[in-house]
PDB file of N, CA and C in Angstrom:
ATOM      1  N   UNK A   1     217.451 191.677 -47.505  1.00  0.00           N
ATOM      2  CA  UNK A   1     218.624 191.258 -46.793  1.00  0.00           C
ATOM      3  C   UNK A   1     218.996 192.278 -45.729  1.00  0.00           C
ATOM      4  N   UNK A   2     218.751 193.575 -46.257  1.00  0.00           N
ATOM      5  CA  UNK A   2     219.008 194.686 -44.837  1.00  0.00           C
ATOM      6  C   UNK A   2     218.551 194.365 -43.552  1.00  0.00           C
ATOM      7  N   UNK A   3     217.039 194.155 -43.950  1.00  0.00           N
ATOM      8  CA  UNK A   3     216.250 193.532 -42.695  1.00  0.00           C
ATOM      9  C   UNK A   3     217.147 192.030 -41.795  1.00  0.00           C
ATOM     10  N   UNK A   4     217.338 191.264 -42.606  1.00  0.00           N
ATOM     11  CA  UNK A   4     218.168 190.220 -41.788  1.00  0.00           C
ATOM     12  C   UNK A   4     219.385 190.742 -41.290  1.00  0.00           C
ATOM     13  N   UNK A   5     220.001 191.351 -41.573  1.00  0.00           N
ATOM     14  CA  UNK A   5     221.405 191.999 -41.079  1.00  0.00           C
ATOM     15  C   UNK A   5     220.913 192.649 -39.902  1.00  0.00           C
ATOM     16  N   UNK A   6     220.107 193.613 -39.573  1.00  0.00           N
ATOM     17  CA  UNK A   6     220.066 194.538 -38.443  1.00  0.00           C
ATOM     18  C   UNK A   6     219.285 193.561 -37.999  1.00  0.00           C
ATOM     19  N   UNK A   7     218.005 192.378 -37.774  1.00  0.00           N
ATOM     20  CA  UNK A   7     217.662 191.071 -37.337  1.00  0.00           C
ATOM     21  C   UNK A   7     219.049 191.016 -35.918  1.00  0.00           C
ATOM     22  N   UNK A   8     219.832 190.366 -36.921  1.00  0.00           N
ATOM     23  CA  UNK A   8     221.287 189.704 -36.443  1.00  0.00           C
ATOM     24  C   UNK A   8     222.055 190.055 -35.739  1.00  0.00           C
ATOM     25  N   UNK A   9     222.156 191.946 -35.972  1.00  0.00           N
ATOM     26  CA  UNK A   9     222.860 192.881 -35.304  1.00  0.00           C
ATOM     27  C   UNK A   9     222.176 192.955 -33.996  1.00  0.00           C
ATOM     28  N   UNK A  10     220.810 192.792 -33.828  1.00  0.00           N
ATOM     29  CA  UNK A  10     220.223 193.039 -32.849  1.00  0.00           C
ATOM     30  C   UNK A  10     219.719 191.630 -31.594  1.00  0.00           C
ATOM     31  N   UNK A  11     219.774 190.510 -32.075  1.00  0.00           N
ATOM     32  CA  UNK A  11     219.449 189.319 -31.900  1.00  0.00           C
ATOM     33  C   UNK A  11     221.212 189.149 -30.893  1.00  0.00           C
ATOM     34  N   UNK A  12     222.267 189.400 -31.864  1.00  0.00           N
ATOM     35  CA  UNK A  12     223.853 189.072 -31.265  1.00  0.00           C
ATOM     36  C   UNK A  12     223.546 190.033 -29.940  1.00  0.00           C
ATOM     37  N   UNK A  13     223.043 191.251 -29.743  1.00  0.00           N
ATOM     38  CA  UNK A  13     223.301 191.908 -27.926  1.00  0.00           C
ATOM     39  C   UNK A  13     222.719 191.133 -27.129  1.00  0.00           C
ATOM     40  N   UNK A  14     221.404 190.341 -27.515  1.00  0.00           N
ATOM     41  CA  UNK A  14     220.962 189.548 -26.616  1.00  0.00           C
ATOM     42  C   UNK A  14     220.820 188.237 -26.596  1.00  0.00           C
ATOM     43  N   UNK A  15     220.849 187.664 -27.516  1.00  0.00           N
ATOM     44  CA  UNK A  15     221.604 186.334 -27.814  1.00  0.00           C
ATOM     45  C   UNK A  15     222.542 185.834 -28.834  1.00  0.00           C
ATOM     46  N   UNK A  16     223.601 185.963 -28.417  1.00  0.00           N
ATOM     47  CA  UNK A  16     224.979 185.976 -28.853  1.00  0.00           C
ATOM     48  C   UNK A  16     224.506 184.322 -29.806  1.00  0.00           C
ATOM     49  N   UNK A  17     224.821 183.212 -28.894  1.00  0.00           N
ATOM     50  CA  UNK A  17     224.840 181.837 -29.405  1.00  0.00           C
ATOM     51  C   UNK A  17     224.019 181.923 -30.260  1.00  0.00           C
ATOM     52  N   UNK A  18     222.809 182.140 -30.601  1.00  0.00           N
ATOM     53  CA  UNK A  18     221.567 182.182 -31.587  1.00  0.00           C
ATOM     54  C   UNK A  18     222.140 181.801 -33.093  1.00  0.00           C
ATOM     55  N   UNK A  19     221.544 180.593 -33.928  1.00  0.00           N
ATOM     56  CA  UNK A  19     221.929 180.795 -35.307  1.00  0.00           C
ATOM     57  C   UNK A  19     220.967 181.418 -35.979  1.00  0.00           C
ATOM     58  N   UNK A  20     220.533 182.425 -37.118  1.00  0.00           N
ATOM     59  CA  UNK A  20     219.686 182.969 -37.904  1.00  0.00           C
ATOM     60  C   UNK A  20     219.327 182.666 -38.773  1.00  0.00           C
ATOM     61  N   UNK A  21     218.967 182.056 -39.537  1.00  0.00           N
ATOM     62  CA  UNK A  21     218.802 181.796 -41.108  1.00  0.00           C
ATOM     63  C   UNK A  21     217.602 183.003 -41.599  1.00  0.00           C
ATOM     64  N   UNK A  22     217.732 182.895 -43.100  1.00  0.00           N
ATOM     65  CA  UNK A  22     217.095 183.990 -43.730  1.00  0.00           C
ATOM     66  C   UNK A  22     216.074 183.178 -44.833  1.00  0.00           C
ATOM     67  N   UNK A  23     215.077 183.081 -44.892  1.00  0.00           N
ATOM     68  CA  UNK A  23     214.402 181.360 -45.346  1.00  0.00           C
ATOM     69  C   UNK A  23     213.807 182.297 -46.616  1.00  0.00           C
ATOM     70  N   UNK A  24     213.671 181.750 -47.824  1.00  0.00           N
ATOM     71  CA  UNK A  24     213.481 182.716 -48.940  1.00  0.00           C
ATOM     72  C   UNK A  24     213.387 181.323 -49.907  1.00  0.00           C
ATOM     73  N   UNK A  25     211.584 181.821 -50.878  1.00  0.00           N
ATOM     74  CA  UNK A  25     210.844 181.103 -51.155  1.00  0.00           C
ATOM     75  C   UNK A  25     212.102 180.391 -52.708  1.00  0.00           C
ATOM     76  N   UNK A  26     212.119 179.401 -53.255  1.00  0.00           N
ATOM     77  CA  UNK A  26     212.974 178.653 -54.440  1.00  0.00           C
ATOM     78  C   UNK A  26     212.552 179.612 -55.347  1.00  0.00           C
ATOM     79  N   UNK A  27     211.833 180.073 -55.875  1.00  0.00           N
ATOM     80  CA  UNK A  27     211.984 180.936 -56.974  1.00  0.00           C
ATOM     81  C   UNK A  27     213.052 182.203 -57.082  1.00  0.00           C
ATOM     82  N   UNK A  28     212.565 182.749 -55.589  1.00  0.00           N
ATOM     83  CA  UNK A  28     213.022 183.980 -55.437  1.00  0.00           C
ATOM     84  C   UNK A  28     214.594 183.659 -55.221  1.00  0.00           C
ATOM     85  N   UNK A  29     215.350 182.479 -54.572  1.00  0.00           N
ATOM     86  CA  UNK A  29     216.632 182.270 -54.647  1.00  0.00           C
ATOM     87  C   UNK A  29     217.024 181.762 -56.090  1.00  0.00           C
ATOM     88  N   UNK A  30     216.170 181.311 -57.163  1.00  0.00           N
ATOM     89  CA  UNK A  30     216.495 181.085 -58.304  1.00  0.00           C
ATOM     90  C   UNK A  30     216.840 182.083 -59.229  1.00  0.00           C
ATOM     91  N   UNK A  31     216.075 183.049 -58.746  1.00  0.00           N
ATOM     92  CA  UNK A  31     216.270 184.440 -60.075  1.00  0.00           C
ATOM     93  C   UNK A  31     216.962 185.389 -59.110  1.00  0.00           C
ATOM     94  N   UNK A  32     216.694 185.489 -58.155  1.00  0.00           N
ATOM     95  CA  UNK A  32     217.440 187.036 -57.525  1.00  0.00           C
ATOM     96  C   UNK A  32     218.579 186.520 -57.006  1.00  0.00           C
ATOM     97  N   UNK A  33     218.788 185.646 -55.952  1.00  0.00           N
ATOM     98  CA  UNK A  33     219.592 185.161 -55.230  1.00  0.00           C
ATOM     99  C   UNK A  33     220.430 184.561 -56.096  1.00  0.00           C
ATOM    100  N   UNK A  34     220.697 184.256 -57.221  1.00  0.00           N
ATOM    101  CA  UNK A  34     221.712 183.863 -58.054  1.00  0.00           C
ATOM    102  C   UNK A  34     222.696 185.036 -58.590  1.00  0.00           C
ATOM    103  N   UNK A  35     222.041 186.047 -58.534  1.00  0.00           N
ATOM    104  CA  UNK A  35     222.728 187.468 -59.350  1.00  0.00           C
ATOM    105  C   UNK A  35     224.428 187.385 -58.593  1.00  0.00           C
ATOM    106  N   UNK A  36     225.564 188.056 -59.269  1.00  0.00           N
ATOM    107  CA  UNK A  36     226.525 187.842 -58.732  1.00  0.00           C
ATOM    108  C   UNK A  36     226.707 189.053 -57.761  1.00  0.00           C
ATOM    109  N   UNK A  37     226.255 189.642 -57.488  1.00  0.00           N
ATOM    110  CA  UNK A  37     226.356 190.984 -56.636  1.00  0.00           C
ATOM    111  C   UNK A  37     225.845 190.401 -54.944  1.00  0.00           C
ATOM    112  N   UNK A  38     224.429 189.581 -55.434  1.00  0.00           N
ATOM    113  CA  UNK A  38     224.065 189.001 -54.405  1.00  0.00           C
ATOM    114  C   UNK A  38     224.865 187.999 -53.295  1.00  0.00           C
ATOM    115  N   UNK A  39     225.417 187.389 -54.554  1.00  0.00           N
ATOM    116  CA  UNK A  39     226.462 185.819 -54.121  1.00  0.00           C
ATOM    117  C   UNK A  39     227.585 186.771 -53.626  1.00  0.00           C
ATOM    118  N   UNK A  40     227.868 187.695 -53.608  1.00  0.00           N
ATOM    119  CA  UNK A  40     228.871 188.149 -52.844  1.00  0.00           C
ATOM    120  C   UNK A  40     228.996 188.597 -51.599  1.00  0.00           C
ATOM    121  N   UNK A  41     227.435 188.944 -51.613  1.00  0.00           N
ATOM    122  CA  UNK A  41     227.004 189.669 -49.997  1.00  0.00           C
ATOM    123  C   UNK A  41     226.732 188.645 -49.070  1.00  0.00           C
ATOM    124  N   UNK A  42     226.167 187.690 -49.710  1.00  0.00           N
ATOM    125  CA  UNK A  42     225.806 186.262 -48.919  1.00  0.00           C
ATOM    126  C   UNK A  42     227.138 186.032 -48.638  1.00  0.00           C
ATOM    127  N   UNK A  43     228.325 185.727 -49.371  1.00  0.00           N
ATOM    128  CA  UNK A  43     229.385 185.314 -48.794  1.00  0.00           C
ATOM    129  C   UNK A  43     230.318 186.276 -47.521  1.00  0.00           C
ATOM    130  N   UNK A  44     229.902 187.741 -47.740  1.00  0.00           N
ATOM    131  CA  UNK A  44     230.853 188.757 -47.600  1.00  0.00           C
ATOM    132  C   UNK A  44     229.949 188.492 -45.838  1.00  0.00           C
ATOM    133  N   UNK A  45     228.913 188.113 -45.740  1.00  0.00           N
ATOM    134  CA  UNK A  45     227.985 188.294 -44.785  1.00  0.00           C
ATOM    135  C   UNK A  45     227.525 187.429 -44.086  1.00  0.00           C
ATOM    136  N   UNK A  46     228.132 186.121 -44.693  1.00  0.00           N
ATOM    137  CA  UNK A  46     228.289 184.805 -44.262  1.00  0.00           C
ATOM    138  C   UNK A  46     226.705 184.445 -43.879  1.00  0.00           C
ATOM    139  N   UNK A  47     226.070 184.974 -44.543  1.00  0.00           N
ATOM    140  CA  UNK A  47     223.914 184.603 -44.571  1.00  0.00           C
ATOM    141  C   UNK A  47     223.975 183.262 -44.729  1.00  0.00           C
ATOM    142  N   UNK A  48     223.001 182.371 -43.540  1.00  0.00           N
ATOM    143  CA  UNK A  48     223.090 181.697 -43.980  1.00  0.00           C
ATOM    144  C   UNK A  48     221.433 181.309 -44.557  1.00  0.00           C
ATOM    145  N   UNK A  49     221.081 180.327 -45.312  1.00  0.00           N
ATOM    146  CA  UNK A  49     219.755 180.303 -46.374  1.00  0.00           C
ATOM    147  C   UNK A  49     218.730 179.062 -45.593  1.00  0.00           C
ATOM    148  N   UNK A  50     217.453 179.074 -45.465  1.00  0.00           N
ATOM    149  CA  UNK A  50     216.616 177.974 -45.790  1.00  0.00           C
ATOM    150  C   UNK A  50     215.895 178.386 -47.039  1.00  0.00           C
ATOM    151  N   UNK A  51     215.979 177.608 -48.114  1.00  0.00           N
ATOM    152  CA  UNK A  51     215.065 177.491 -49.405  1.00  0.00           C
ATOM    153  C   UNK A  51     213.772 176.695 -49.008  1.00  0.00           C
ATOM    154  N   UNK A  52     212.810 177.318 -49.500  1.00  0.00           N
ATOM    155  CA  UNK A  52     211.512 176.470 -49.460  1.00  0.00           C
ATOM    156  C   UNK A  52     210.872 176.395 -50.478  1.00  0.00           C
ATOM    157  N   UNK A  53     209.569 175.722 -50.899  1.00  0.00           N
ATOM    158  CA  UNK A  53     208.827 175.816 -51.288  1.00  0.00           C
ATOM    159  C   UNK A  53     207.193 176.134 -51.036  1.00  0.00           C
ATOM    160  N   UNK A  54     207.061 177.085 -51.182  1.00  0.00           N
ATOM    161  CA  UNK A  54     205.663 177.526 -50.791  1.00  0.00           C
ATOM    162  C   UNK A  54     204.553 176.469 -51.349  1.00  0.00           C
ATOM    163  N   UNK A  55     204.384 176.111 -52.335  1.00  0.00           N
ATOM    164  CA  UNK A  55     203.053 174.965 -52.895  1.00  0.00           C
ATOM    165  C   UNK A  55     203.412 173.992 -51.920  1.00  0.00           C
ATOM    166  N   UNK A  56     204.527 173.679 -52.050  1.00  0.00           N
ATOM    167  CA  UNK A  56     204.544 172.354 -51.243  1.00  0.00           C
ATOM    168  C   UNK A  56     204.599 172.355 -50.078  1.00  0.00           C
ATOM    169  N   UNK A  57     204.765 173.697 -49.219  1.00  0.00           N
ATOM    170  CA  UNK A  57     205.381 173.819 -47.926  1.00  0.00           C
ATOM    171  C   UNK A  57     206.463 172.872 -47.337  1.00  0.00           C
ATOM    172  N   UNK A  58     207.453 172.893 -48.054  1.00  0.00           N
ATOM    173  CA  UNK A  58     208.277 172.035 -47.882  1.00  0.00           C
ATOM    174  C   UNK A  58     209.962 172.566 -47.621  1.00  0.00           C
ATOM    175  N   UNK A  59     210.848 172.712 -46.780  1.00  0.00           N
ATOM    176  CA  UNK A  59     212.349 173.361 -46.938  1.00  0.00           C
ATOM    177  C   UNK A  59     213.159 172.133 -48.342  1.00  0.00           C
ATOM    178  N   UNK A  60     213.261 172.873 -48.835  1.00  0.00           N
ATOM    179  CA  UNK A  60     214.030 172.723 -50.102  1.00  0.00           C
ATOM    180  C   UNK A  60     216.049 172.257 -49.687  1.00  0.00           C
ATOM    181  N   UNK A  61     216.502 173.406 -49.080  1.00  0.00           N
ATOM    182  CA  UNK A  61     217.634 173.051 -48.909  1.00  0.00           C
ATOM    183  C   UNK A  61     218.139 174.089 -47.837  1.00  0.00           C
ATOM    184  N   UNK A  62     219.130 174.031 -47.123  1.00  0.00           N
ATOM    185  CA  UNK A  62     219.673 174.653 -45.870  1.00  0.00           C
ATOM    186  C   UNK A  62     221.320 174.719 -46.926  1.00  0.00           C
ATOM    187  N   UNK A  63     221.752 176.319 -46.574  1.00  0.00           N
ATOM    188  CA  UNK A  63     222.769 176.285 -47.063  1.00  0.00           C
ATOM    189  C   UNK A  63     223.235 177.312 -45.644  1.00  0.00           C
ATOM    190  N   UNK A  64     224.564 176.591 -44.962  1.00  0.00           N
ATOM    191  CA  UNK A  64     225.475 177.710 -44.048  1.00  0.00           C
ATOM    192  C   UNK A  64     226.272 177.984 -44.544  1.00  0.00           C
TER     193      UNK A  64
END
């Protein structure tokens, strides 16, 4: 998530309008991304998510 933050920090000097998403495979939002420490930074940080699935190559769900 550090990496997407300074991404964002750096993306906003030169394109302000730009939306970011941070795309992170369904497992890994199932076990890590559920922790409550996490759910706070996502909120505190307003991240927004594409879930995918890697076997299937498929986006799972878009959360802003």
């Amino acid at each position: 998530m550090g990496q997407y933050l300074n991404y964002c920090q750096a993306l906003e000097e030169q394109e302000a309008d730009r939306i970011v998403y941070l795309a992170i495979p369904v497992e890994t939002y199932q076990d890590f991304f559920q922790l409550p420490f996490i759910q706070r930074s996502l909120k505190r940080y307003q991240v927004k998510l594409i879930i995918y699935n890697p076997k299937l190559e498929v986006i799972s769900e878009w959360i802003n």
